[in-house]
Each structure stands twice: as C-alpha cells, then as structure tokens.
Protein backbone atom coordinates (compact mmCIF):
# COMPACT_ATOMS: atom_id res chain seq x y z
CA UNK A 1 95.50 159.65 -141.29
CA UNK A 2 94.60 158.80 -137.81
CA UNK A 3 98.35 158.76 -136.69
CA UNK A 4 98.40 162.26 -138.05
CA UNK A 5 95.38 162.43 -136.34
CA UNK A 6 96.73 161.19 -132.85
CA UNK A 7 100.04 163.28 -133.17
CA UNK A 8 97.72 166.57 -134.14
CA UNK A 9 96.01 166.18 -130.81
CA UNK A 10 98.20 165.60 -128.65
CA UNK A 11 100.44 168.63 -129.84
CA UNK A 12 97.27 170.41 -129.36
CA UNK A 13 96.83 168.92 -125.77
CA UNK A 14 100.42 170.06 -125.23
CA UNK A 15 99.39 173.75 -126.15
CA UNK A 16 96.22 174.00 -124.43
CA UNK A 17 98.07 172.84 -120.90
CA UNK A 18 100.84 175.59 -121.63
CA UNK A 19 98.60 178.04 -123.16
CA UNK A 20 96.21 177.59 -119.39
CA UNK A 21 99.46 177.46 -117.40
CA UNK A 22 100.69 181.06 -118.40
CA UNK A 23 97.88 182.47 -118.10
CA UNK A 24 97.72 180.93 -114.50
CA UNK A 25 100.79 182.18 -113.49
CA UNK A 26 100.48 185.76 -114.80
CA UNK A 27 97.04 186.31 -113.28
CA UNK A 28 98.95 185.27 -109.97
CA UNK A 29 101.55 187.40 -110.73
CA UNK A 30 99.43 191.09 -110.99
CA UNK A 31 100.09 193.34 -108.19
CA UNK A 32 97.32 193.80 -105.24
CA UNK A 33 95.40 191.47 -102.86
CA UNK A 34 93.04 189.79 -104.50
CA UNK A 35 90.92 188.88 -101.71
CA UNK A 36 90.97 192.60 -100.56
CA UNK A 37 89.61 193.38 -103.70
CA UNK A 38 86.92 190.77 -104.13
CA UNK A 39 85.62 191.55 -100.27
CA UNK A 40 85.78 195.08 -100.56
CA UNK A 41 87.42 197.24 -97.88
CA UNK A 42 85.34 196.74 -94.85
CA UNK A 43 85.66 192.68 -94.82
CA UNK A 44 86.52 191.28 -91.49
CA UNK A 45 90.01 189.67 -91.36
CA UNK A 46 88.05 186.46 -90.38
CA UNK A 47 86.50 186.60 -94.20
CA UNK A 48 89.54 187.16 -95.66
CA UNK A 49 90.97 184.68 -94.19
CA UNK A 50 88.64 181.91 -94.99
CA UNK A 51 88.35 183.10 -98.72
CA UNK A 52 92.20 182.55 -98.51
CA UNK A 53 92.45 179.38 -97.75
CA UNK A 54 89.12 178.43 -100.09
CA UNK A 55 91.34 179.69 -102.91
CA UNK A 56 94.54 178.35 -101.56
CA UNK A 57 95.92 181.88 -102.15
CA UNK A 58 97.72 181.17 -98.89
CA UNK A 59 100.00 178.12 -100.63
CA UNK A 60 103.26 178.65 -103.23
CA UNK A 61 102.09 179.49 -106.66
CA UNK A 62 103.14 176.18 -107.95
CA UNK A 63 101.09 174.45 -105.38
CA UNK A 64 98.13 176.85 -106.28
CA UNK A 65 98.85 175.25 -110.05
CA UNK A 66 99.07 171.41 -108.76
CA UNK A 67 95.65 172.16 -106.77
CA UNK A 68 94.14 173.78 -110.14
CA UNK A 69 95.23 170.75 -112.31
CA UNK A 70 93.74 168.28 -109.78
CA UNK A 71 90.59 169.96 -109.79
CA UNK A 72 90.64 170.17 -113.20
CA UNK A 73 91.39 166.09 -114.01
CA UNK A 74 88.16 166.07 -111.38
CA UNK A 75 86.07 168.27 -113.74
CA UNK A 76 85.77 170.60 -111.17
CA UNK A 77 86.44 174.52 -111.95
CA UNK A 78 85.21 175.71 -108.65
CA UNK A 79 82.25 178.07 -107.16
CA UNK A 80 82.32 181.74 -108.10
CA UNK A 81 82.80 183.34 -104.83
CA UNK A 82 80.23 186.06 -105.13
CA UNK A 83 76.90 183.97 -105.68
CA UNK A 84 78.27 180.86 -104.73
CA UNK A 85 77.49 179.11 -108.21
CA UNK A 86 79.67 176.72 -110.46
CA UNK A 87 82.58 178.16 -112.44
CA UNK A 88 81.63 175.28 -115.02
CA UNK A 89 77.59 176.62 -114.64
CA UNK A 90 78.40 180.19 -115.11
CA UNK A 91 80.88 180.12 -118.35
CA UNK A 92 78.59 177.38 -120.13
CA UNK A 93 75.84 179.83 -119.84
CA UNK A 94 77.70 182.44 -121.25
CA UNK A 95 79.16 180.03 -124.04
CA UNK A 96 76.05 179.89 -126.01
CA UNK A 97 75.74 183.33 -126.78
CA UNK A 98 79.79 183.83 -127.48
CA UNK A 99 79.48 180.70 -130.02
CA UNK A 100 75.73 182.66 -131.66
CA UNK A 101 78.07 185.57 -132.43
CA UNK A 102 81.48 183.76 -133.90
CA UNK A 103 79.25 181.49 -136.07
CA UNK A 104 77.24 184.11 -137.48
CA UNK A 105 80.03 186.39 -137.99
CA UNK A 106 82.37 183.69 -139.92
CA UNK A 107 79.03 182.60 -142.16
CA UNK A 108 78.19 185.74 -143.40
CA UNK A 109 81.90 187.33 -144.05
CA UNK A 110 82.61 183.65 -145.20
CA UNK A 111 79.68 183.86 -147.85
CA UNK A 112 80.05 187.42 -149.14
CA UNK A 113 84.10 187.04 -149.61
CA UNK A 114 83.65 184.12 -151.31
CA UNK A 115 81.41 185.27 -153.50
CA UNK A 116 83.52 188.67 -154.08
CA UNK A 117 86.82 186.54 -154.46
CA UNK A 118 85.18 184.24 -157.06
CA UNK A 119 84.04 186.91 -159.34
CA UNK A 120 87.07 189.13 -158.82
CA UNK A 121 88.94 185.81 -160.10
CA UNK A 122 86.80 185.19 -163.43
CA UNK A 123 86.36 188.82 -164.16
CA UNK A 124 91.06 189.97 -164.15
CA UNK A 125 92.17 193.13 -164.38
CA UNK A 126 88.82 194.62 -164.63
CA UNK A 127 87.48 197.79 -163.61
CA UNK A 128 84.94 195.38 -161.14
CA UNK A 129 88.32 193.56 -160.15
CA UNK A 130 89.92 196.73 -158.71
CA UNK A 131 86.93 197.89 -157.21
CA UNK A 132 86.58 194.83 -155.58
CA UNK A 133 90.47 194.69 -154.53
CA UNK A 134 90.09 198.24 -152.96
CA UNK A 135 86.48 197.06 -151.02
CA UNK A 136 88.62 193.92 -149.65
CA UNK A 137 91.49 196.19 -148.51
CA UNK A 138 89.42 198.64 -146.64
CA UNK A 139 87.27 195.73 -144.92
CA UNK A 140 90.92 194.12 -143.89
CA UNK A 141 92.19 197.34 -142.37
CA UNK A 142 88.77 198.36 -140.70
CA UNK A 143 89.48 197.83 -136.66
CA UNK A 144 86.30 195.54 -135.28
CA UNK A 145 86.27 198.09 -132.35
CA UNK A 146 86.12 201.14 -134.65
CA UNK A 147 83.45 199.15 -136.99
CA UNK A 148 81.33 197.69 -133.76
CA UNK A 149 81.43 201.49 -132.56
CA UNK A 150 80.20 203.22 -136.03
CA UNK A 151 77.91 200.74 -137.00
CA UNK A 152 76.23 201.17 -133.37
CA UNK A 153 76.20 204.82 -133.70
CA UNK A 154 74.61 204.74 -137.19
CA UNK A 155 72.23 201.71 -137.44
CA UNK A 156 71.66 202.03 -133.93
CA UNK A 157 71.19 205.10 -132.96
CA UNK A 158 70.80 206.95 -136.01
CA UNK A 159 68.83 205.00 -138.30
CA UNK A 160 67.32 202.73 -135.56
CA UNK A 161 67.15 200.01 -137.67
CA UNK A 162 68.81 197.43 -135.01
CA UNK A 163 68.71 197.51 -131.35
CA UNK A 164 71.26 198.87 -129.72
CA UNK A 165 72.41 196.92 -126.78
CA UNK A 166 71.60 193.18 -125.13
CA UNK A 167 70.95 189.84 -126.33
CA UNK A 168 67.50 190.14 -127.36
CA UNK A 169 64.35 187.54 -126.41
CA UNK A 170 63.30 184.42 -128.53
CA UNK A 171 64.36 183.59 -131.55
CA UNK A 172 63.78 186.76 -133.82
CA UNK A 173 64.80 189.17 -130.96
CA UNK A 174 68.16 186.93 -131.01
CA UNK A 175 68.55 187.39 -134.21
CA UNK A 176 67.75 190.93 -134.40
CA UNK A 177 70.54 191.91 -131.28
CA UNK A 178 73.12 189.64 -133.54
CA UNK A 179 73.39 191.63 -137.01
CA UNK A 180 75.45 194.34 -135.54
CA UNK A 181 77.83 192.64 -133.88
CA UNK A 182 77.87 189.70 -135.99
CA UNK A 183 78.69 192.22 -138.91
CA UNK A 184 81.19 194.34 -136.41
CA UNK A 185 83.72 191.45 -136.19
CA UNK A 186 83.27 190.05 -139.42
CA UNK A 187 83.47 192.66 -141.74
CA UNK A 188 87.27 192.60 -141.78
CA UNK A 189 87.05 188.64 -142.67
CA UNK A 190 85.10 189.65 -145.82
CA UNK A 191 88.12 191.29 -147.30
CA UNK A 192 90.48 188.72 -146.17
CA UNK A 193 88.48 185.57 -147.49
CA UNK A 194 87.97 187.56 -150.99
CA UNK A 195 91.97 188.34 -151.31
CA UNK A 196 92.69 184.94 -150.67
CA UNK A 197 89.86 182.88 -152.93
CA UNK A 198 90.78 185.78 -156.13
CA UNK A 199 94.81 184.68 -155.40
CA UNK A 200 93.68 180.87 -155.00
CA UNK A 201 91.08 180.88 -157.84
CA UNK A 202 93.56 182.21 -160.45
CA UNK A 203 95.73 179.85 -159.82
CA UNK A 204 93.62 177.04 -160.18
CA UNK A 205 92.46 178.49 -163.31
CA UNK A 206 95.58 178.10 -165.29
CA UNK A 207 95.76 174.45 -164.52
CA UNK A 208 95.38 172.25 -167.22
CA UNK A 209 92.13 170.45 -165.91
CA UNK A 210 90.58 173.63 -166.17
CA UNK A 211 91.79 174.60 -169.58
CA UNK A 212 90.49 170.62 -171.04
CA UNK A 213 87.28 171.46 -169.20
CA UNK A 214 87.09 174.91 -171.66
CA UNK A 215 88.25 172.53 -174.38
CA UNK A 216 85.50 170.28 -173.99
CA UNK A 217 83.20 173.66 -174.62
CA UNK A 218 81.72 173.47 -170.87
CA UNK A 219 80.26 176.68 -169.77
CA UNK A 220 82.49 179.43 -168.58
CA UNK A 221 79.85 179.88 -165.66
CA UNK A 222 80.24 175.89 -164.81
CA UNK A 223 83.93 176.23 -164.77
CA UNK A 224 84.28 178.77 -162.42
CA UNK A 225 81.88 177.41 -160.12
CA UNK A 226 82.19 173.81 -160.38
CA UNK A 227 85.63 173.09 -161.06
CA UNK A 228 87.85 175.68 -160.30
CA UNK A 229 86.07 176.85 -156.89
CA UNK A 230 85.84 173.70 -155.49
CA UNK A 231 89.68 173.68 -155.28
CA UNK A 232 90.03 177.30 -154.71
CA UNK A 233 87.51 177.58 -151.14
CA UNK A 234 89.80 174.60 -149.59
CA UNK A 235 92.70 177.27 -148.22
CA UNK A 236 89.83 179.01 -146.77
CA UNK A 237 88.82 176.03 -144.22
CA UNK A 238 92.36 176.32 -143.00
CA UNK A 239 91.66 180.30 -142.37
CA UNK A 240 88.42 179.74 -141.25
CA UNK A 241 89.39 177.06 -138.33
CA UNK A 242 92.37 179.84 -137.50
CA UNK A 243 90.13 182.60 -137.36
CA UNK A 244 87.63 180.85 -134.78
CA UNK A 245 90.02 181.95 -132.20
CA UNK A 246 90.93 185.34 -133.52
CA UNK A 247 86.98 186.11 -133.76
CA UNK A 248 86.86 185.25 -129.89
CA UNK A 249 89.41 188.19 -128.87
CA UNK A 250 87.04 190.03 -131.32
CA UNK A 251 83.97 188.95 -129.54
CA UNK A 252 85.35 190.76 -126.55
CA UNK A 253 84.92 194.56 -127.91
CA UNK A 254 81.27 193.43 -129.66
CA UNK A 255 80.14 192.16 -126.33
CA UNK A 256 81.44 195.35 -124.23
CA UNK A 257 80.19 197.82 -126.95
CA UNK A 258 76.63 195.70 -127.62
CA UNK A 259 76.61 195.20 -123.78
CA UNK A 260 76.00 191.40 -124.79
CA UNK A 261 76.75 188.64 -122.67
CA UNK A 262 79.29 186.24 -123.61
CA UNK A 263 82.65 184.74 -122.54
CA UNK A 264 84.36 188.12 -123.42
CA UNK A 265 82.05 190.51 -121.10
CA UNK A 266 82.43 187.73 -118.47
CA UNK A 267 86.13 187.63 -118.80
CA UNK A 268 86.79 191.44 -118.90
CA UNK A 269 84.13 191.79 -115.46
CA UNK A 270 85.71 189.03 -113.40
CA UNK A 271 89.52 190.40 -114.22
CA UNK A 272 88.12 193.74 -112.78
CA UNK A 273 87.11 192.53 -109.64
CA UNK A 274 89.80 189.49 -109.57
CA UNK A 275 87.74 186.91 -109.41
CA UNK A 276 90.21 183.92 -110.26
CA UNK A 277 87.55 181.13 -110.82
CA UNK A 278 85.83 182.83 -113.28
CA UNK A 279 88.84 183.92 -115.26
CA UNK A 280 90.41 180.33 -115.35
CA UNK A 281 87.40 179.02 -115.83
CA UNK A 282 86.56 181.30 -119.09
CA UNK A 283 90.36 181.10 -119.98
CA UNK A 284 90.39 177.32 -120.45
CA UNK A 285 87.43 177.40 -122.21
CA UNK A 286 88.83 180.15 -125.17
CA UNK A 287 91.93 178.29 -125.04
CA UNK A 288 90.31 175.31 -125.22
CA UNK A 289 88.07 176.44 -128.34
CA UNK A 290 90.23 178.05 -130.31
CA UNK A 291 92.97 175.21 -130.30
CA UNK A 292 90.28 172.51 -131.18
CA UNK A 293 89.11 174.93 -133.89
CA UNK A 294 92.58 174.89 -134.88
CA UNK A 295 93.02 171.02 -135.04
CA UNK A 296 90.02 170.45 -136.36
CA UNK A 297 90.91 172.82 -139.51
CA UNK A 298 93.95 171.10 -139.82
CA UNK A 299 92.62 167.16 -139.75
CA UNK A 300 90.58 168.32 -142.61
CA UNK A 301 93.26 169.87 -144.68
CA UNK A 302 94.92 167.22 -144.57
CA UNK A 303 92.06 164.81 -145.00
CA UNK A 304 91.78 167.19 -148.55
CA UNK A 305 94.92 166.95 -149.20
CA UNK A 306 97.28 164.08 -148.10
CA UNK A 307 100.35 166.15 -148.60
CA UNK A 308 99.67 168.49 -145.93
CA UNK A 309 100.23 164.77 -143.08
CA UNK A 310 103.66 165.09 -144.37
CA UNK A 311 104.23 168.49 -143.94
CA UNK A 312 105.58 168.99 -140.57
C-alpha cells in the first residue's frame, strides 16, 4: 500500500507540474499586451515599463516559466498588481467560499442519489424503478448553467424563497446564499450517483453472500442496507473524488450567475483584465485540488479493495 501510495503521488505530482505548465504557456500565448491592458490606455511608458520587468514579461517565455517555478519552490506566487496584495492572500480568501459550495453540492446530490439508487435497486422493474430511471436521466442531462439560471429566476426571483445574489453574512445568511447554487451544480450528480448505486447494487445482490444472508431469514430491509449497500456506495468514492474537480469548472457559472465569490469569479475577472498573478495563482490551486481529490479517491479504492494497487 504505501508504494502504491508513493507511485500514486508522484504521478500526480507529474500531472499537476504539466497540467500548471500549459496553462502557463497558453496564457502567454493570447494575443494583446498585457501590460497595456492592465494599465489602461493613458499609462506612461515609464509604468509600463517597470510593470514589465516586475513581471519579467520582457524575458523568453521559457525564462518567464524558470522564474515562475523558482518562485514557486520559494512559496511565493507574487503581488496582484492592482492593490499590491499577495497572490497566495487573495486566492486563499477566495478558497473558502469555492470549497462551502463543492462540499455542499457533492453532500446533498451524494445523499439523495444514494438514497434513489438504493431503492431503485431493491424495488426492479417497477413502476417506482422507471420513474426513478427517467428522474436520474433528466438530472444527468440538466446543464448546471441552465439549472443555476432557472432555479435563480424561480426561487429567487419568483418565489423569493432564497436570496438571489452574494455570499450572505454569518452562519445562517451563509447558508441561506448556498442552497441555490449548491443545488445548481449538483443536481446533475443526483442522477449520476443513483444510475450508478441501482447498476452496482444489483449486482451485489445476486452474490451469494447476499442470497445466505436471505437464507438465514434476515430482514429484506437489513439486507439491502447493511450488506449489499455497503459494497454497492464504494464505486461512488471513486466518482465522488473525480467529480471534486468537475464541480470546480461548475463552480465557475454558480459563482458568475449567484455573483458569489470564489476561485471561479476570481479566475474569470483576472483573465479579463490579464492579470497573470492572479490567474496562475488560482490555476495552481484548481489544478492542485482537483488532482489531490483525485489521488486521494484513488488511495482509498484501493485501500477497499487491494486489487485495484495492481491495476495499472
């Protein structure tokens, strides 16, 4: 285990430095002056100049790289240019309210499709098990964009049951400003995680430990929920530490539409006004997140099941 352990991490060290490095290069590589664009029009040539050679925008690309990496093995992300703060400052601030939203969306689609998939599994080819099929299917198809923008129009603004836009105040007011977007981007996982506990919970159910458990006259309630669930929800760990870093490109339309802040919103607003800092800085952190979410999901599938250390 902790060789897999070892080799899992460093092949996830290996993506996160390649992952950071293209999106390096390709930020360098959109059209425009980006010092131009940060100063505004009427900058002095003096300014520009000296914002130039703070950035190092005035050295070969793959020096600008060698410059970031050093930084980086320093701990140092650099100082926004427009209020002078730390990169490292500015995205951690933003973090907490990024993480608020992907944990509350992937605990409440995580519940619910659990719950649908498991009773979809012990109630077959029933008139509830199509029903539920066709709910799970919708959910899956349903955009997060086109959900975030519906549910704001009609809870929102219609029904005014939830605020609109922000982050809210204290703890309730947090909690009030997260139900929309929270259910936004994790609607679709509801359908998802429901598909895949039905497929995995039928399977485990004609296994013969579950057919001596019936022998032994156990309930057919304790069954399902003790013994054949148990095995069924472990695929779902695997989905679950994948989908941490799908739910953060999600994150990005439930921020803009909510108006929340978050690593998305701060992303999005420093690519508009080319703020390089600020995009690295909130690049390596996604990156960074969703590949540990990724390894982490991994370690303990394979912690559940040794099999899986072989695999690859």
């Amino acid at each position: 285990m902790l060789l897999y352990a070892i080799r899992r991490f460093g092949l996830a060290l290996l993506i996160l430095i390649v992952a950071v490095t293209v999106m390096f290069l390709m930020i360098r590589a959109v059209p425009g002056d980006p010092v131009q664009i940060m100063l505004g029009p009427r900058a002095t040539p003096e300014l520009q100049a000296r914002l130039t050679a703070e950035l190092a925008l005035d050295q070969p690309v793959w020096k600008q790289l060698l410059i970031f990496y050093g930084n980086l093995m320093q701990g140092d992300l650099g100082v926004d240019v427009f209020s002078g703060r730390s990169v490292t400052a500015i995205v951690f601030d933003q973090l907490p309210h990024t993480l608020a939203l992907i944990f509350a969306s992937i605990t409440w689609s995580a519940l619910l499709g659990i719950g649908l998939g498991a009773y979809a599994a012990a109630h077959p080819n029933t008139l509830i098990d199509r029903i539920t099929a066709a709910i799970s299917v919708s959910f899956v198809a349903a955009p997060a964009f086109v959900v975030a923008l519906l549910s704001l129009l009609i809870f929102a603004v219609h029904l005014q049951w939830f605020p609109a836009i922000g982050a809210g105040e204290g703890f309730w007011g947090r909690l009030d400003h997260l139900v929309l977007p929270a259910f936004a981007i994790g609607l679709s996982w509801v359908g998802y995680i429901a598909r895949l506990v039905r497929a995995s919970m039928l399977e485990v159910m004609g296994e013969s430990h579950i057919r001596t458990a019936r022998a032994f006259g156990i309930s057919e309630r304790r069954v399902v929920m003790v013994y054949a669930l148990r095995i069924a929800i472990l695929p779902v760990v695997t989905v679950i530490g994948v989908g941490m870093g799908f739910l953060l490109s999600s994150a990005v339309f439930a921020e803009i539409v909510f108006a929340r802040p978050g690593l998305g919103k701060l992303v999005i607003d420093s690519i508009t006004t080319r703020n390089y800092p600020i995009v690295m800085g909130s690049v390596l952190i996604s990156t960074g997140l969703f590949v540990a979410s990724t390894a982490l999901a991994d370690l303990i599938n394979a912690w559940l099941d040794p099999r899986a250390r072989t695999a690859d």
